[in-house]
N, C-alpha and C. Protein backbone atom coordinates (compact mmCIF):
# COMPACT_ATOMS: atom_id res chain seq x y z
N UNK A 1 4.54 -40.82 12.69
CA UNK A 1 5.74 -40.75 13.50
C UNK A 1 6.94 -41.00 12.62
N UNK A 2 8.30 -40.63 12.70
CA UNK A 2 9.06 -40.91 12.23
C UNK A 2 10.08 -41.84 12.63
N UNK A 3 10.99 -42.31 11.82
CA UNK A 3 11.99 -43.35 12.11
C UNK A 3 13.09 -42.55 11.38
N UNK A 4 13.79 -42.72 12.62
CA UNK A 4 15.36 -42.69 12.61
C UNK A 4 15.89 -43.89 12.15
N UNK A 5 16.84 -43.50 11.35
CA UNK A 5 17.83 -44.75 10.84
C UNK A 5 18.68 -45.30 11.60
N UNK A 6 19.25 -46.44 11.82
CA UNK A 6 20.21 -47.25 13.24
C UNK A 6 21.39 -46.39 13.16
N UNK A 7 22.40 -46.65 14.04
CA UNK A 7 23.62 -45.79 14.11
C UNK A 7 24.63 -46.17 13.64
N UNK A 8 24.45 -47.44 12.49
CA UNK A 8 25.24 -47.95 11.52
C UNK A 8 24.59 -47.39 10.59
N UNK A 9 23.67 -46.68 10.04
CA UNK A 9 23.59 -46.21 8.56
C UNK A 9 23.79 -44.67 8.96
N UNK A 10 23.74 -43.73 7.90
CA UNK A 10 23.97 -42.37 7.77
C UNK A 10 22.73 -41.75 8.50
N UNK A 11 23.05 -40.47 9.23
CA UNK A 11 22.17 -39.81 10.00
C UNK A 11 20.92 -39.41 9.29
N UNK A 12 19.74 -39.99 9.38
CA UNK A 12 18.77 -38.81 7.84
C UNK A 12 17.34 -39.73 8.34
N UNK A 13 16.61 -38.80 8.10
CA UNK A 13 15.23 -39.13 8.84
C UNK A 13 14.45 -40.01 7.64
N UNK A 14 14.26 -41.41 7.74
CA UNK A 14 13.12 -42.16 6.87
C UNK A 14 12.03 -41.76 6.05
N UNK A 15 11.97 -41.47 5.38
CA UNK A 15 10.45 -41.38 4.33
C UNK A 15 9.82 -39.96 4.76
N UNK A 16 10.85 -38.84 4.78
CA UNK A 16 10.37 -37.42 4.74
C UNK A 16 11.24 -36.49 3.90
N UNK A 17 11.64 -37.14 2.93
CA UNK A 17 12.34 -36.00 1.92
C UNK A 17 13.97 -35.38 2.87
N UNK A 18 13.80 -34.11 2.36
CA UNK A 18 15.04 -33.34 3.23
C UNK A 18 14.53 -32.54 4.03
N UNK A 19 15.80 -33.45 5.12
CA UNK A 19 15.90 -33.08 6.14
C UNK A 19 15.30 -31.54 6.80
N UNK A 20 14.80 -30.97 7.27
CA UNK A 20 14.68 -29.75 7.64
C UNK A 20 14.20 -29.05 9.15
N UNK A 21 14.18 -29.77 10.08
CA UNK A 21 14.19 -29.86 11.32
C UNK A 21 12.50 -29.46 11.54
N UNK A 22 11.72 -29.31 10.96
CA UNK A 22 10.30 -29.44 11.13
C UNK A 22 10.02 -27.94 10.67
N UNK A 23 10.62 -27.11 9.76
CA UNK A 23 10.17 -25.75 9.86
C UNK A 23 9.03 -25.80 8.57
N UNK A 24 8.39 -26.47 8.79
CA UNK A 24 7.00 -26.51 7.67
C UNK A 24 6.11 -26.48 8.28
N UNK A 25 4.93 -25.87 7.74
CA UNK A 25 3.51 -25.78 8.76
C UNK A 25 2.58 -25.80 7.20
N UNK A 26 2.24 -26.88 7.50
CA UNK A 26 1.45 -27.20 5.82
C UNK A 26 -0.36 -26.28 6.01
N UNK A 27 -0.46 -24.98 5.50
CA UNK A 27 -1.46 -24.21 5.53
C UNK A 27 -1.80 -23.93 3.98
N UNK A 28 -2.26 -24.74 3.24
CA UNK A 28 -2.61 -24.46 2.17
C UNK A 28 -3.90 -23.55 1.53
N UNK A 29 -4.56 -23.19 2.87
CA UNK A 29 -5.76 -21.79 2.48
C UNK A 29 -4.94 -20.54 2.20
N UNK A 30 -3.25 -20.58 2.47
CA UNK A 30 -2.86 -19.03 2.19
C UNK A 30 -2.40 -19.01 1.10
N UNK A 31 -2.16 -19.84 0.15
CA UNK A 31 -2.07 -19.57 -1.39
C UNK A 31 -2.89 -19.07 -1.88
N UNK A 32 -3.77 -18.63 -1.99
CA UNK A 32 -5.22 -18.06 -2.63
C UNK A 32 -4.41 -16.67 -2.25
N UNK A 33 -4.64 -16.23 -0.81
CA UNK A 33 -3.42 -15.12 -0.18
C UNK A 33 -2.38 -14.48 -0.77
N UNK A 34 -1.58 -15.68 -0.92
CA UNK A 34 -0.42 -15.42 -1.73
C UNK A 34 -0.29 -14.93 -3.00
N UNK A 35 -1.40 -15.58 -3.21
CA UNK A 35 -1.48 -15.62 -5.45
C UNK A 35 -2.52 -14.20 -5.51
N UNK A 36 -2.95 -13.33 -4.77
CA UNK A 36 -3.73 -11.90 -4.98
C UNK A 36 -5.28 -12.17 -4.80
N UNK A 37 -5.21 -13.57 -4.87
CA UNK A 37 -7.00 -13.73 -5.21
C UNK A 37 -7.56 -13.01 -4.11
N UNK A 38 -8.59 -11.81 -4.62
CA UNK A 38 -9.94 -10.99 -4.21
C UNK A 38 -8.91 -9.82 -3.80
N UNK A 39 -7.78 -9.58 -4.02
CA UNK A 39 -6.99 -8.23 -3.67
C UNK A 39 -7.64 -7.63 -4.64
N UNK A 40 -8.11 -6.17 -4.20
CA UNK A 40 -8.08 -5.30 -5.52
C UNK A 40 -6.76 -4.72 -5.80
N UNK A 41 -7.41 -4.52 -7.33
CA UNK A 41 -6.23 -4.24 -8.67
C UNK A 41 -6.54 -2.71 -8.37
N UNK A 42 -7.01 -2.07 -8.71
CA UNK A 42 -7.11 -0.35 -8.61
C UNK A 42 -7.79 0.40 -7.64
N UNK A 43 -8.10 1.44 -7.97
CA UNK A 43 -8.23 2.85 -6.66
C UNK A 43 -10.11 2.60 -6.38
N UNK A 44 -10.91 1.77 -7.55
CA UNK A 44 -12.30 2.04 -7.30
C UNK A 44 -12.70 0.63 -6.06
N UNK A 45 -14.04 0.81 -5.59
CA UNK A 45 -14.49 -0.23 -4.75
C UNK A 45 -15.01 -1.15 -5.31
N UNK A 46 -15.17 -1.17 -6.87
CA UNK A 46 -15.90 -2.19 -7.88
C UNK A 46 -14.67 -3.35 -8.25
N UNK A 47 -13.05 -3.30 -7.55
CA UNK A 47 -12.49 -4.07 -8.12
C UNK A 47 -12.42 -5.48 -7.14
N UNK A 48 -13.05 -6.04 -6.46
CA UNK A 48 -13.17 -7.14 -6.24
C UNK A 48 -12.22 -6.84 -4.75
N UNK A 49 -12.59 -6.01 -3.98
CA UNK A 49 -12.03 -5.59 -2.51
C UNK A 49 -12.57 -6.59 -1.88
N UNK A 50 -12.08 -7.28 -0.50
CA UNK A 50 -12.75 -8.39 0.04
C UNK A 50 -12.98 -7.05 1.03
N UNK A 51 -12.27 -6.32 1.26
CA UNK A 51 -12.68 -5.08 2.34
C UNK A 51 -14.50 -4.91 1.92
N UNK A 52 -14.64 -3.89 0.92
CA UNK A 52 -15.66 -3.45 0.23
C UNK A 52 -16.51 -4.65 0.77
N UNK A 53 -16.43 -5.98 -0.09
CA UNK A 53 -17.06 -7.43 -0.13
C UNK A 53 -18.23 -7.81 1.37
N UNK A 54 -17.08 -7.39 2.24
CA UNK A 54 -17.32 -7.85 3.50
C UNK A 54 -18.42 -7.45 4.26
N UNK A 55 -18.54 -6.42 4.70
CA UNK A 55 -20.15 -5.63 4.88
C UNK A 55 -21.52 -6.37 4.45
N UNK A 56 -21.31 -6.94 3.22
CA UNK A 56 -22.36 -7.18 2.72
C UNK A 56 -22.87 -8.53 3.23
N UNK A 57 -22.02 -9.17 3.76
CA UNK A 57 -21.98 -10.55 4.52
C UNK A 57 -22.42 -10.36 6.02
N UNK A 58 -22.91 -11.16 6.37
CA UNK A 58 -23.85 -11.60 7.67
C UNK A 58 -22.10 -11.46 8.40
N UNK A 59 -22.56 -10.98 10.14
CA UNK A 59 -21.16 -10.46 11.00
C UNK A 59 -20.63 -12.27 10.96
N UNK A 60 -21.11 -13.16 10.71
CA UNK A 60 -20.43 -14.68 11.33
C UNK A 60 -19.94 -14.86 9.70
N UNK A 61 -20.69 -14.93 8.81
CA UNK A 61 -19.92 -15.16 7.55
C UNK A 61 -18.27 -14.03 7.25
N UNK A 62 -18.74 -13.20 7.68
CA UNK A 62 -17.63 -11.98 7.09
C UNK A 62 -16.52 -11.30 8.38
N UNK A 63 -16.95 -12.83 9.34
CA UNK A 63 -15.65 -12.32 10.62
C UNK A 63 -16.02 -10.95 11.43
N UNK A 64 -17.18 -10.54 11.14
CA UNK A 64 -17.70 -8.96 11.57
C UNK A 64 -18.15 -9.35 13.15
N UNK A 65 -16.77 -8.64 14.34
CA UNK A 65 -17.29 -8.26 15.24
C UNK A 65 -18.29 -6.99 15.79
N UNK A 66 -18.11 -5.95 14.78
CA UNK A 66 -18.78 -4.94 15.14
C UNK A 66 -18.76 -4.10 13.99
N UNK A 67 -19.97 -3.17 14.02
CA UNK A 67 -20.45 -2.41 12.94
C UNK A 67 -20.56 -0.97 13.51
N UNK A 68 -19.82 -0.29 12.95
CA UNK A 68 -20.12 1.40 13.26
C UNK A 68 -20.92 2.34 11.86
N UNK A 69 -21.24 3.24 11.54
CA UNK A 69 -21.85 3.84 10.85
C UNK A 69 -20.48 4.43 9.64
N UNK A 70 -19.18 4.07 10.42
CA UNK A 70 -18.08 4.58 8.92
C UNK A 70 -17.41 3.39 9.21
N UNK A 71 -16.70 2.82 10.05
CA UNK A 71 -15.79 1.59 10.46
C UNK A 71 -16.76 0.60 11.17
N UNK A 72 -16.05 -0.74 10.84
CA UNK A 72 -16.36 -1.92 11.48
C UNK A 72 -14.92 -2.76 11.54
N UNK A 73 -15.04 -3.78 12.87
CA UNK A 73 -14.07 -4.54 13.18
C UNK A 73 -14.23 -5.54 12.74
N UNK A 74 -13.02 -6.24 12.04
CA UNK A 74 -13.16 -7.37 11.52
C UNK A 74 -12.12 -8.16 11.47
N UNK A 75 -12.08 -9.82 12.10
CA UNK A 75 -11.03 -10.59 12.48
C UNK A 75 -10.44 -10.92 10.80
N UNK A 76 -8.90 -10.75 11.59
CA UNK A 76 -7.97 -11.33 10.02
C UNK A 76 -8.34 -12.40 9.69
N UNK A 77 -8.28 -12.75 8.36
CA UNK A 77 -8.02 -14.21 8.04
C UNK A 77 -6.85 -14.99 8.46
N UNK A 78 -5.62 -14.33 8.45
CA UNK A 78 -4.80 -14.96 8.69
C UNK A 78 -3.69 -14.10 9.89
N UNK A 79 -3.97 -14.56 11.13
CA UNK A 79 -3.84 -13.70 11.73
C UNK A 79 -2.31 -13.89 12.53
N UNK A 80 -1.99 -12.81 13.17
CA UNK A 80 -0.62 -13.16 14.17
C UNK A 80 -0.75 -14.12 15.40
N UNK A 81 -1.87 -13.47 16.36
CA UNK A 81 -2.08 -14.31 17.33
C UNK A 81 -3.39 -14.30 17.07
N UNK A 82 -4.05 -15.36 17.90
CA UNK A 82 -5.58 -15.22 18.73
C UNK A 82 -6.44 -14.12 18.55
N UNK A 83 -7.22 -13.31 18.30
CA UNK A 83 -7.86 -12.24 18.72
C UNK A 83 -7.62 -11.41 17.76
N UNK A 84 -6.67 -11.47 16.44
CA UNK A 84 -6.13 -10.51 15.73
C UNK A 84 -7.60 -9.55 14.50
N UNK A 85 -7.58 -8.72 15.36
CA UNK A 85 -8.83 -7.84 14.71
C UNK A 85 -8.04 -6.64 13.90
N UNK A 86 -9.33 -6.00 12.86
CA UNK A 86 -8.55 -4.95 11.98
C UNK A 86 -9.82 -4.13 12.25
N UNK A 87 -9.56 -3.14 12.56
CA UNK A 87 -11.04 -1.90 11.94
C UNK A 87 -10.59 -1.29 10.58
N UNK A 88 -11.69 -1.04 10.12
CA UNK A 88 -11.28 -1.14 8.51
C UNK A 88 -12.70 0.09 7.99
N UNK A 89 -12.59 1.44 7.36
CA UNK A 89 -13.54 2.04 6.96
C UNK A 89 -14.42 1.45 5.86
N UNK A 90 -15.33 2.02 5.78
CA UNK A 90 -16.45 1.10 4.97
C UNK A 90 -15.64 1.33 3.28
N UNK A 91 -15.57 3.08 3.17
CA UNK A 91 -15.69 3.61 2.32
C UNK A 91 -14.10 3.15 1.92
N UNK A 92 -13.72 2.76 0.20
CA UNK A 92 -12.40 2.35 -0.22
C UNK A 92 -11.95 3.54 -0.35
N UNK A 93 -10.86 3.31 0.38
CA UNK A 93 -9.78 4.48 0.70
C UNK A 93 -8.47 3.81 0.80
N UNK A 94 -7.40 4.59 -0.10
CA UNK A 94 -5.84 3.60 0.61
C UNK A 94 -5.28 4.14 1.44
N UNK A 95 -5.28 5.86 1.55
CA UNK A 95 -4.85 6.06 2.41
C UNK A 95 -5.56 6.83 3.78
N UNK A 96 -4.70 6.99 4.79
CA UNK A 96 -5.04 7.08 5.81
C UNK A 96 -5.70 8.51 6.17
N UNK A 97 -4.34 9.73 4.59
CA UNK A 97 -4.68 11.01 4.69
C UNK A 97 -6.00 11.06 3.59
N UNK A 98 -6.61 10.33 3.09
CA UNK A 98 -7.83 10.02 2.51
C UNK A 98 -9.33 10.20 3.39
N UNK A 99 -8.86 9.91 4.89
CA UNK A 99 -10.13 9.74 5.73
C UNK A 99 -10.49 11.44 6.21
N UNK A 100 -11.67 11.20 5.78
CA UNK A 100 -12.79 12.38 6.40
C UNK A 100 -12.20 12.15 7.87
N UNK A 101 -13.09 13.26 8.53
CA UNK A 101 -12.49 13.60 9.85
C UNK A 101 -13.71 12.46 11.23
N UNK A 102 -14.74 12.78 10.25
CA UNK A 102 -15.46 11.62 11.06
C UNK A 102 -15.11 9.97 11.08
N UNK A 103 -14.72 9.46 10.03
CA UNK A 103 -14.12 8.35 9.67
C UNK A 103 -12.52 8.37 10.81
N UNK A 104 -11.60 8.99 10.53
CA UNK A 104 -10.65 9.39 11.83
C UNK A 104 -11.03 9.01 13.19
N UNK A 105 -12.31 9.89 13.29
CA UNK A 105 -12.63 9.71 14.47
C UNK A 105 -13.39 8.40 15.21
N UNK A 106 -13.81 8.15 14.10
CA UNK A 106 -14.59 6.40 14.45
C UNK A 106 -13.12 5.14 14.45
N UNK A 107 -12.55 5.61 13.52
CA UNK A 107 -11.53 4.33 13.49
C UNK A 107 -10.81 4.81 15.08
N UNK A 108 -10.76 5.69 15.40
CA UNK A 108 -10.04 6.03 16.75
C UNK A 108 -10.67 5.06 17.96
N UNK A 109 -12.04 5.57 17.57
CA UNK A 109 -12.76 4.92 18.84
C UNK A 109 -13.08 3.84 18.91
N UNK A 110 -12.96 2.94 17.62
CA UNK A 110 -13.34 1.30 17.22
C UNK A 110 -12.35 0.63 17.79
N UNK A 111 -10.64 1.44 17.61
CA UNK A 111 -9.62 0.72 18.42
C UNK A 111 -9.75 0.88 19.93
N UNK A 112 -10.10 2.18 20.17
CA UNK A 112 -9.89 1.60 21.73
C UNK A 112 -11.22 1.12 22.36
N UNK A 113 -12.06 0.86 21.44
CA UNK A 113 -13.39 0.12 21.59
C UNK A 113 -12.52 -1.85 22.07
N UNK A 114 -12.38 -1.89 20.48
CA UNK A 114 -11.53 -3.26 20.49
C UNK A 114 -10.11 -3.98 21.21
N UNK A 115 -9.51 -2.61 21.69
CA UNK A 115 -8.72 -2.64 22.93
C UNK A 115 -9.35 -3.45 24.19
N UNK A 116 -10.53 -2.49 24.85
CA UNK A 116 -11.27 -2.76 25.84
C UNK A 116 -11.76 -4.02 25.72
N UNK A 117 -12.19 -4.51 24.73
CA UNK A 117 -13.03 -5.96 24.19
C UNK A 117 -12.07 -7.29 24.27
N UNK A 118 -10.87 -6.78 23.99
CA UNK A 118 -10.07 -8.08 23.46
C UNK A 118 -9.49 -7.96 24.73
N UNK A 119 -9.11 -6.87 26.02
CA UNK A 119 -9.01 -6.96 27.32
C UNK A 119 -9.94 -7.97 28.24
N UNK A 120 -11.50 -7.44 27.63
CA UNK A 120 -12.31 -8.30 28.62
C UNK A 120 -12.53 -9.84 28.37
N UNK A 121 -13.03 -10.02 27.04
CA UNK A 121 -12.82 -11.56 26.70
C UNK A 121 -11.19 -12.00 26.77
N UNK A 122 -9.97 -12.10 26.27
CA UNK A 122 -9.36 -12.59 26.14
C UNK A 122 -7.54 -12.20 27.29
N UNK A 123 -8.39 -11.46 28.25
CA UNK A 123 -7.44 -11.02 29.12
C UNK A 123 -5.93 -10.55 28.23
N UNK A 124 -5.71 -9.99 27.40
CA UNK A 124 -4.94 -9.41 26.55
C UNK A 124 -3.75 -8.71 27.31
N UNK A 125 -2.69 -8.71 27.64
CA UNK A 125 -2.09 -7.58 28.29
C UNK A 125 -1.09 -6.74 27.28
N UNK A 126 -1.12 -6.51 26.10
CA UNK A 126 -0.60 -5.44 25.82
C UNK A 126 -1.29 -5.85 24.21
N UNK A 127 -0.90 -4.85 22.74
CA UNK A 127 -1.33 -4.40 22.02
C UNK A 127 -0.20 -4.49 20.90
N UNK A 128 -0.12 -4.82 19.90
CA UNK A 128 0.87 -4.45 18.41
C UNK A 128 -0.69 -3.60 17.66
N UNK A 129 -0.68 -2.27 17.79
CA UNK A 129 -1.18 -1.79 16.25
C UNK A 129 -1.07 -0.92 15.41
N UNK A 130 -1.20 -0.95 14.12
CA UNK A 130 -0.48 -0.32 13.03
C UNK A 130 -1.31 -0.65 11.86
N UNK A 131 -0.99 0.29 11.36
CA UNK A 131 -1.43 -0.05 9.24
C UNK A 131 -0.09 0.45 8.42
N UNK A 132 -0.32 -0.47 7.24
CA UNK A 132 0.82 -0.60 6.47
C UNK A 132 0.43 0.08 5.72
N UNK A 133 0.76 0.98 4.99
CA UNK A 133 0.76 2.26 3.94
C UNK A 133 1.71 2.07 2.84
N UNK A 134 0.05 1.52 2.07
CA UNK A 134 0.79 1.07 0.52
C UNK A 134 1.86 -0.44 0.45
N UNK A 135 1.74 -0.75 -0.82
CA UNK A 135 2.04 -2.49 -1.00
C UNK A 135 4.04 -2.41 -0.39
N UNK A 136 4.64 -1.27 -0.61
CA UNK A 136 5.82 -1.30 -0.26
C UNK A 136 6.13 -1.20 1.14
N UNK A 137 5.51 -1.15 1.99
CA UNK A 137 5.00 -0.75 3.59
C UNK A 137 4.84 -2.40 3.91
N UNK A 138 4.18 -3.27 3.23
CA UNK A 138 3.85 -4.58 3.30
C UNK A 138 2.27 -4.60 3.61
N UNK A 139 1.52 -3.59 3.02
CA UNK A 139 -0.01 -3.73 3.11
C UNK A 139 -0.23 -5.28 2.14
N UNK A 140 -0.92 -5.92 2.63
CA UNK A 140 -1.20 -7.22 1.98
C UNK A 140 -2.27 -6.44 1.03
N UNK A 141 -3.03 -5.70 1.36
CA UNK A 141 -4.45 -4.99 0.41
C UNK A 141 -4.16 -3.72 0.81
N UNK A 142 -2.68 -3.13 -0.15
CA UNK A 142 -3.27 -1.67 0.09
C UNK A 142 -3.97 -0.58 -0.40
N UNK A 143 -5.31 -1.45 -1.71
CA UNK A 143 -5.92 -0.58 -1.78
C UNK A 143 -7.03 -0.10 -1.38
N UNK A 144 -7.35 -0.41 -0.07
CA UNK A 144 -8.13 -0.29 1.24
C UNK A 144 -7.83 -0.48 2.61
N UNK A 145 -7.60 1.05 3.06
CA UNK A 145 -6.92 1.41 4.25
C UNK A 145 -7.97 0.33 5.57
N UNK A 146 -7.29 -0.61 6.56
CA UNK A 146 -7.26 -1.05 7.50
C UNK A 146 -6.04 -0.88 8.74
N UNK A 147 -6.62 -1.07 9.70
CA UNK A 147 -5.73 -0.94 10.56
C UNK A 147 -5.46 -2.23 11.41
N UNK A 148 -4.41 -2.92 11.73
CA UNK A 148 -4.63 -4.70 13.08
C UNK A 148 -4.38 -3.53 14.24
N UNK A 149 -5.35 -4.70 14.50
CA UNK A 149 -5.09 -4.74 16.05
C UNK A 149 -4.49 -5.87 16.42
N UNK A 150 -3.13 -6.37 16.97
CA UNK A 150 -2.83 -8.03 17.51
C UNK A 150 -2.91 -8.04 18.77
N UNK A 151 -3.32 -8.52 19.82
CA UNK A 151 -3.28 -8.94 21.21
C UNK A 151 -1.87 -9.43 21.89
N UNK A 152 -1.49 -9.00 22.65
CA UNK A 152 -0.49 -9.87 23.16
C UNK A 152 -0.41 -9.93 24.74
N UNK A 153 0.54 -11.45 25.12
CA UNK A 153 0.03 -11.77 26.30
C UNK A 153 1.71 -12.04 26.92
N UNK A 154 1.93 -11.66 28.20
CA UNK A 154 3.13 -11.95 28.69
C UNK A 154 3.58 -13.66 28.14
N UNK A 155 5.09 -14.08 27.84
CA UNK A 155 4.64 -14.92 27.44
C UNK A 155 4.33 -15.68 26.39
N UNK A 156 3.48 -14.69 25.46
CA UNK A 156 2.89 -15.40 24.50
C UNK A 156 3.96 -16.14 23.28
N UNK A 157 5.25 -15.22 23.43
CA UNK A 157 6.37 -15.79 22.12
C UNK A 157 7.03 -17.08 22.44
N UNK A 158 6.39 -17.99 23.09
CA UNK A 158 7.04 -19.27 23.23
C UNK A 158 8.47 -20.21 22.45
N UNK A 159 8.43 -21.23 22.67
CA UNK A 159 9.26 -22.09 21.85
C UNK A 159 8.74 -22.20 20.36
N UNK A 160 7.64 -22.36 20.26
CA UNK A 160 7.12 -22.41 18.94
C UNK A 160 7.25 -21.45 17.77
N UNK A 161 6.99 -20.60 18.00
CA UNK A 161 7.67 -18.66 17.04
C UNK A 161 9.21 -18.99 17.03
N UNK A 162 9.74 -19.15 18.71
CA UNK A 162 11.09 -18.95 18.59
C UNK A 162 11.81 -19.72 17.65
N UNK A 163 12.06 -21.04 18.27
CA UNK A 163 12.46 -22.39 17.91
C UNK A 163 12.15 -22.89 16.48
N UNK A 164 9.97 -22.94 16.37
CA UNK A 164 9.45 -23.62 15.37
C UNK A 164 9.59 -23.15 14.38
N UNK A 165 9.46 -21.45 14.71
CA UNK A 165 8.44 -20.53 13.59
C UNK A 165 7.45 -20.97 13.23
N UNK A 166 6.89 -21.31 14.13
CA UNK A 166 5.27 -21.94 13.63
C UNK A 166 4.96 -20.70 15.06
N UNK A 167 3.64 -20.42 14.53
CA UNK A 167 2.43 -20.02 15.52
C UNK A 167 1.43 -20.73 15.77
N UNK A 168 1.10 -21.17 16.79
CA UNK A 168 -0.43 -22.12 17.36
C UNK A 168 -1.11 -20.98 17.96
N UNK A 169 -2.45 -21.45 16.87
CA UNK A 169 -4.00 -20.18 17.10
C UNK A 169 -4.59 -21.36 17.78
N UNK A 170 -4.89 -21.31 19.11
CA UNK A 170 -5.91 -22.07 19.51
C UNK A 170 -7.38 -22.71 19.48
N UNK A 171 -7.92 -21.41 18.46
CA UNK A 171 -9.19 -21.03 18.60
C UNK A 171 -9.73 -21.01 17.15
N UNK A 172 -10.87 -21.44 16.61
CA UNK A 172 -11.49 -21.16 15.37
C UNK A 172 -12.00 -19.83 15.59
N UNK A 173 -11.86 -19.31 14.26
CA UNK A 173 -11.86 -17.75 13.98
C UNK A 173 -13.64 -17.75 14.32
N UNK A 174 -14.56 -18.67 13.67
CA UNK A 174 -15.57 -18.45 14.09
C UNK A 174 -16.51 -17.95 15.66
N UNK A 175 -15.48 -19.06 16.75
CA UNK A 175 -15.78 -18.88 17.91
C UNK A 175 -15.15 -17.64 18.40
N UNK A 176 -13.74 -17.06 18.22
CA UNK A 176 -13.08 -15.73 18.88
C UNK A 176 -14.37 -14.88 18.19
N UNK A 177 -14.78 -14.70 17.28
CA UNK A 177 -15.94 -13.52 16.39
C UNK A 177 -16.92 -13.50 17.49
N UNK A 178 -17.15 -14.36 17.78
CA UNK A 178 -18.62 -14.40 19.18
C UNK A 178 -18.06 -14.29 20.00
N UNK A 179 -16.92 -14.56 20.83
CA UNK A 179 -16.84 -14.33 21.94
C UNK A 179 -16.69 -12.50 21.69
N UNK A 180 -15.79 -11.68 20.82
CA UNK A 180 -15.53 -10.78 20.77
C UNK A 180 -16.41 -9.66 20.72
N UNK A 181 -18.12 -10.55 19.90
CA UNK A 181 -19.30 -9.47 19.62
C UNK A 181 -19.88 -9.52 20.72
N UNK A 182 -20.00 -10.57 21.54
CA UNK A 182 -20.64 -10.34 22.70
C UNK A 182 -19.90 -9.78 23.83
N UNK A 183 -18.60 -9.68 23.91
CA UNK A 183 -18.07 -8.67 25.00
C UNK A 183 -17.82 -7.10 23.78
N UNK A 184 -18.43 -6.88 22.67
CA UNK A 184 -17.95 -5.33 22.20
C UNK A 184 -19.11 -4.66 22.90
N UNK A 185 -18.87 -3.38 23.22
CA UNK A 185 -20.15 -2.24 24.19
C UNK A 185 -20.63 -1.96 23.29
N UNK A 186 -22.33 -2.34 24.11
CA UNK A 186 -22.94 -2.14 23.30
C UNK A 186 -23.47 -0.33 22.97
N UNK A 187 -24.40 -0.28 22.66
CA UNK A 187 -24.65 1.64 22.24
C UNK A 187 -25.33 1.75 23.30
């Protein structure tokens, strides 16, 4: 808790440095993020893609809600809201005009697969989705085309975004992954 100083000394908050009205949210797993670690460096799938990486991991280790035969859905690490899923092709590709026509067509249907999913578990009422094309676009990894999906809920931009700029995820990424595989349709 903090202490305020009496109203005979100068206005300034006790034993927290400067002042800054609370806009810190101490998340120190996104430096790894920040600093490139497991981004690939070039165009092949041998450069240390966490995209590529991921597949090869069990669906609870590697955030894998669902597996298609070219795309699979897979929760961000670091996400906007709650529920924030990406379908992402198997095959390393950066861009979007890169995808075969079957690949197109699966990432089509994985979103409104994951539409329907993040509707039924998480009562969702509307949708942000997009892919960023290339590192100047703000692809965090653009040398493997993904697409988010973010959830959004009437509502959802509270005091906290507004005011804090902080976001509160309610939920461990582990538990949204299960709730999400067990409401995705099945085949």
């Amino acid at each position: 808790m903090l202490a305020t100083m009496s109203s005979e000394q100068p206005e300034q908050q006790i034993g927290v440095g400067a002042p800054d009205a609370f806009q810190r949210m101490w998340t120190p797993h996104r430096m790894a993020y920040i600093q490139g670690e497991n981004k690939p460096t070039g165009p092949g799938s041998g450069d240390g893609c966490p995209f590529c990486a991921i597949p090869a991991k069990s669906d609870e280790d590697g955030l894998i809600v669902a597996r298609g035969e070219r795309v699979f859905a897979v929760l961000n690490l670091y996400p906007y809201n709650g529920g924030h899923l990406m379908t992402v092709p198997y095959r390393h590709v950066a861009d979007y005009t890169d995808l075969d026509r079957e690949e197109t067509v699966e990432l089509a249907e994985f979103t409104k697969q994951a539409m329907s999913t993040l509707r039924k578990a998480s009562g969702a009422h509307g949708f942000n989705i997009g892919m960023n094309q290339g590192a100047v676009a703000g692809a965090g990894i653009a040398a493997h085309l993904h697409q988010h999906l973010v959830p959004r809920w009437g509502g959802d931009t509270n005091f906290m975004p507004v005011v804090g700029h902080t976001r509160i995820l309610p939920q461990l990424l582990a538990d949204t992954r299960r709730l999400l595989a067990e409401a995705w349709p099945g085949e």
